[in-house]
C-alpha atoms as a PDB file:
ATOM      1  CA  UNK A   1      65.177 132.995 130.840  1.00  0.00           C
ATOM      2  CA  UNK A   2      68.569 132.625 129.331  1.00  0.00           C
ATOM      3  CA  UNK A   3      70.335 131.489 132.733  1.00  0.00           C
ATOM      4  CA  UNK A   4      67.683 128.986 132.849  1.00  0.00           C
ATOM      5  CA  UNK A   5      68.217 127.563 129.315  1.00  0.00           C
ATOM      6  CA  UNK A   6      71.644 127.568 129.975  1.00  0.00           C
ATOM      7  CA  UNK A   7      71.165 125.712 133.463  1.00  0.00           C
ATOM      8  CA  UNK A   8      69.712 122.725 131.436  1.00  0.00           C
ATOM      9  CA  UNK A   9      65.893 123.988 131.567  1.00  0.00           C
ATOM     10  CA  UNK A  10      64.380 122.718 128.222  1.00  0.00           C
ATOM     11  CA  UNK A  11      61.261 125.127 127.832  1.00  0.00           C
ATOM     12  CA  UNK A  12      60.961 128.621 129.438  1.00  0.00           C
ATOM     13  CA  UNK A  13      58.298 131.232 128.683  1.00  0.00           C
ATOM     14  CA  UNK A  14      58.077 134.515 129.836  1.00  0.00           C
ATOM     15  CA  UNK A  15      54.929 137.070 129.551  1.00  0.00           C
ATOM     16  CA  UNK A  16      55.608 140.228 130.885  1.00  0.00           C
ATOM     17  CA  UNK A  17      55.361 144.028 130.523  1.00  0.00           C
ATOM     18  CA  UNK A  18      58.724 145.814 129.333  1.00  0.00           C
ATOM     19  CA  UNK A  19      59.536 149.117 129.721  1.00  0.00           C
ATOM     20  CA  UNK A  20      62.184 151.391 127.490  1.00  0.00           C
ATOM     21  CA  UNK A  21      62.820 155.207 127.796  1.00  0.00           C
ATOM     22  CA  UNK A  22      62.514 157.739 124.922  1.00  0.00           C
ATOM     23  CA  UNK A  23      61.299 155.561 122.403  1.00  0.00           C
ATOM     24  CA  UNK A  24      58.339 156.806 121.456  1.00  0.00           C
ATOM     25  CA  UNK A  25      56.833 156.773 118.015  1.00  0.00           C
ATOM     26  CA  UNK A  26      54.013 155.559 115.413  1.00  0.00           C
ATOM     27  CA  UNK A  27      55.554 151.989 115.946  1.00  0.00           C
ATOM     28  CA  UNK A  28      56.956 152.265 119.006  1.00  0.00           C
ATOM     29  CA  UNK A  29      55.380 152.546 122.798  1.00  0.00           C
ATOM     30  CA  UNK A  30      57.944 153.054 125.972  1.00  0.00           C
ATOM     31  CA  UNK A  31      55.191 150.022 127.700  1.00  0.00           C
ATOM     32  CA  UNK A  32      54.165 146.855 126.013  1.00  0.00           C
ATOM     33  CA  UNK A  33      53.919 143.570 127.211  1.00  0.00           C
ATOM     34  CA  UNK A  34      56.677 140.538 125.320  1.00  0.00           C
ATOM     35  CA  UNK A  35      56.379 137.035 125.260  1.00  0.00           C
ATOM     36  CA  UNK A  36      59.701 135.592 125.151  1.00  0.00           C
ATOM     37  CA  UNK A  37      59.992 131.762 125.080  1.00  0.00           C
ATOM     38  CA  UNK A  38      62.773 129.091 124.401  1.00  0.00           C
ATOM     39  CA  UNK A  39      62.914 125.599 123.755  1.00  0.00           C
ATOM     40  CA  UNK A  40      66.218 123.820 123.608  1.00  0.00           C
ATOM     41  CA  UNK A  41      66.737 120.801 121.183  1.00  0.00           C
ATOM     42  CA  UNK A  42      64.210 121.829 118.542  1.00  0.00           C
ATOM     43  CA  UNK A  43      64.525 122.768 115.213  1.00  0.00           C
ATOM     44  CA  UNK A  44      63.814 126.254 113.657  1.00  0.00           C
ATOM     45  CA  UNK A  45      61.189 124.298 111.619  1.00  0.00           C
ATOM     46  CA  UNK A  46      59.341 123.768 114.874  1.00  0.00           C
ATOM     47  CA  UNK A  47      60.087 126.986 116.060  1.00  0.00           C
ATOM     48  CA  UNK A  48      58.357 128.583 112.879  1.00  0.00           C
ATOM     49  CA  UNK A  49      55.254 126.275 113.867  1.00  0.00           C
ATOM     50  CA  UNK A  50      54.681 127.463 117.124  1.00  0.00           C
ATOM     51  CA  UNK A  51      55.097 131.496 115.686  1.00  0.00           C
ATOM     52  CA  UNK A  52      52.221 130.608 113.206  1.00  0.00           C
ATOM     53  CA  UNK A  53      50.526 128.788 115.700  1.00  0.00           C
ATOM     54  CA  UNK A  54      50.542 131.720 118.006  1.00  0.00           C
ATOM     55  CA  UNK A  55      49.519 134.286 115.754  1.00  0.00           C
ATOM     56  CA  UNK A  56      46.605 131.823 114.697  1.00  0.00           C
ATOM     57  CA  UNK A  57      45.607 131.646 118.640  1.00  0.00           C
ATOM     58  CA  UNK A  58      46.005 135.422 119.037  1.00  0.00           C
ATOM     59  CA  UNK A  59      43.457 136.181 115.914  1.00  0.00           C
ATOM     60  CA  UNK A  60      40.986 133.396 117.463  1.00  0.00           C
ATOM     61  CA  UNK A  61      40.886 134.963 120.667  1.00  0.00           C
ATOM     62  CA  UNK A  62      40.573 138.539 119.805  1.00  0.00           C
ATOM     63  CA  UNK A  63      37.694 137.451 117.574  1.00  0.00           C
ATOM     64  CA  UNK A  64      39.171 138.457 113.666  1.00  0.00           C
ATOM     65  CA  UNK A  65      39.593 136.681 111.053  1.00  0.00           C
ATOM     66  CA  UNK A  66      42.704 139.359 109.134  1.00  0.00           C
ATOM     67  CA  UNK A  67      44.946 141.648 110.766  1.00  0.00           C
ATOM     68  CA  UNK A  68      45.127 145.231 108.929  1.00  0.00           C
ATOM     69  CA  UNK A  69      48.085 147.413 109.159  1.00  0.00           C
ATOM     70  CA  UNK A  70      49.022 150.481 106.911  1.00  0.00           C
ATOM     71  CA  UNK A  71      46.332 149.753 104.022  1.00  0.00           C
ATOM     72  CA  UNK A  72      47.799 145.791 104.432  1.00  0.00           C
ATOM     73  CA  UNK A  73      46.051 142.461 105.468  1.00  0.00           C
ATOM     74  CA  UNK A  74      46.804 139.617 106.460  1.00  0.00           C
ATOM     75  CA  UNK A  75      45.446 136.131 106.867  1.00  0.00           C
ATOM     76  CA  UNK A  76      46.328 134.562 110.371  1.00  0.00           C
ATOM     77  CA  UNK A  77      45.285 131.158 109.863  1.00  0.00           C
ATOM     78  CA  UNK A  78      46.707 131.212 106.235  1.00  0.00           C
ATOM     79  CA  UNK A  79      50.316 128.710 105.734  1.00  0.00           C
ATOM     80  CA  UNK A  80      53.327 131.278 106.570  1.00  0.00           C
ATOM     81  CA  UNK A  81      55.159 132.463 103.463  1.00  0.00           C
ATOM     82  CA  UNK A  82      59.098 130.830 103.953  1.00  0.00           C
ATOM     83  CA  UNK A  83      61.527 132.819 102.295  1.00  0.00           C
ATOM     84  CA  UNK A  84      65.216 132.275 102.426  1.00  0.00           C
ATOM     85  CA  UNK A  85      67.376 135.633 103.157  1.00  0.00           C
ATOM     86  CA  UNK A  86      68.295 135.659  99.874  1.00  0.00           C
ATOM     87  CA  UNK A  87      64.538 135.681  98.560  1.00  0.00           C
ATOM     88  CA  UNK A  88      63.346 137.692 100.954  1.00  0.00           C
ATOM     89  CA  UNK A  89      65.880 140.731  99.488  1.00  0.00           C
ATOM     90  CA  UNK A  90      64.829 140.093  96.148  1.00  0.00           C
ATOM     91  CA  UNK A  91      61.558 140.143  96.683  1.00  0.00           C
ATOM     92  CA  UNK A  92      60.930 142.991  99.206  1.00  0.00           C
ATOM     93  CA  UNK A  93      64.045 145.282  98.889  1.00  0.00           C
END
C-alpha cells in the first residue's frame, strides 16, 4: 500500500489476514485480519472521522449497541473523546 501512495495513488485500502510468530497472549493472537487504509491530501481531522465512522459501522453490523472490555464500555456511536498528548498523560497516566 505504501509503494502505491507513494506512486501518486490517492486512496488505498487493504483487508487482509496477518500472521506473526510467538506472539501469543490475552491481547494478542499470531492470526487476525487488519484493515490498513491511506488517503493522501487529507487532514488528520478527516482521518479521525472515518476511525469513528468505522467503529460506528462495525457496532451496526455486528448488531450492539456498546463494546465491553475488561469490566469497561463503550459507546460506538457516541462523539470520540480528542485529547491532545499532553492531556491524554495527565489524564490516564
Amino acid at each position: 500500500c505504501k509503494k502505491l501512495l507513494a506512486a501518486g495513488e490517492k486512496r488505498i485500502f487493504s483487508l487482509s489476514a496477518v500472521y506473526r510468530n510467538r506472539e501469543r497472549g490475552p491481547l494478542h493472537h499470531p492470526s487476525f485480519t487488519m484493515l490498513e487504509w491511506y488517503r493522501a491530501d487529507e487532514t488528520y481531522e478527516s482521518l479521525m472521522e472515518d476511525c469513528a465512522g468505522l467503529v460506528a459501522l462495525a457496532a451496526e453490523r455486528a448488531g450492539t449497541k456498546r463494546f465491553a472490555f475488561r469490566g469497561r464500555e463503550a459507546d460506538p456511536f457516541a462523539e470520540p473523546e480528542r485529547l491532545s498528548v499532553a492531556e491524554a498523560f495527565t489524564r490516564h497516566a
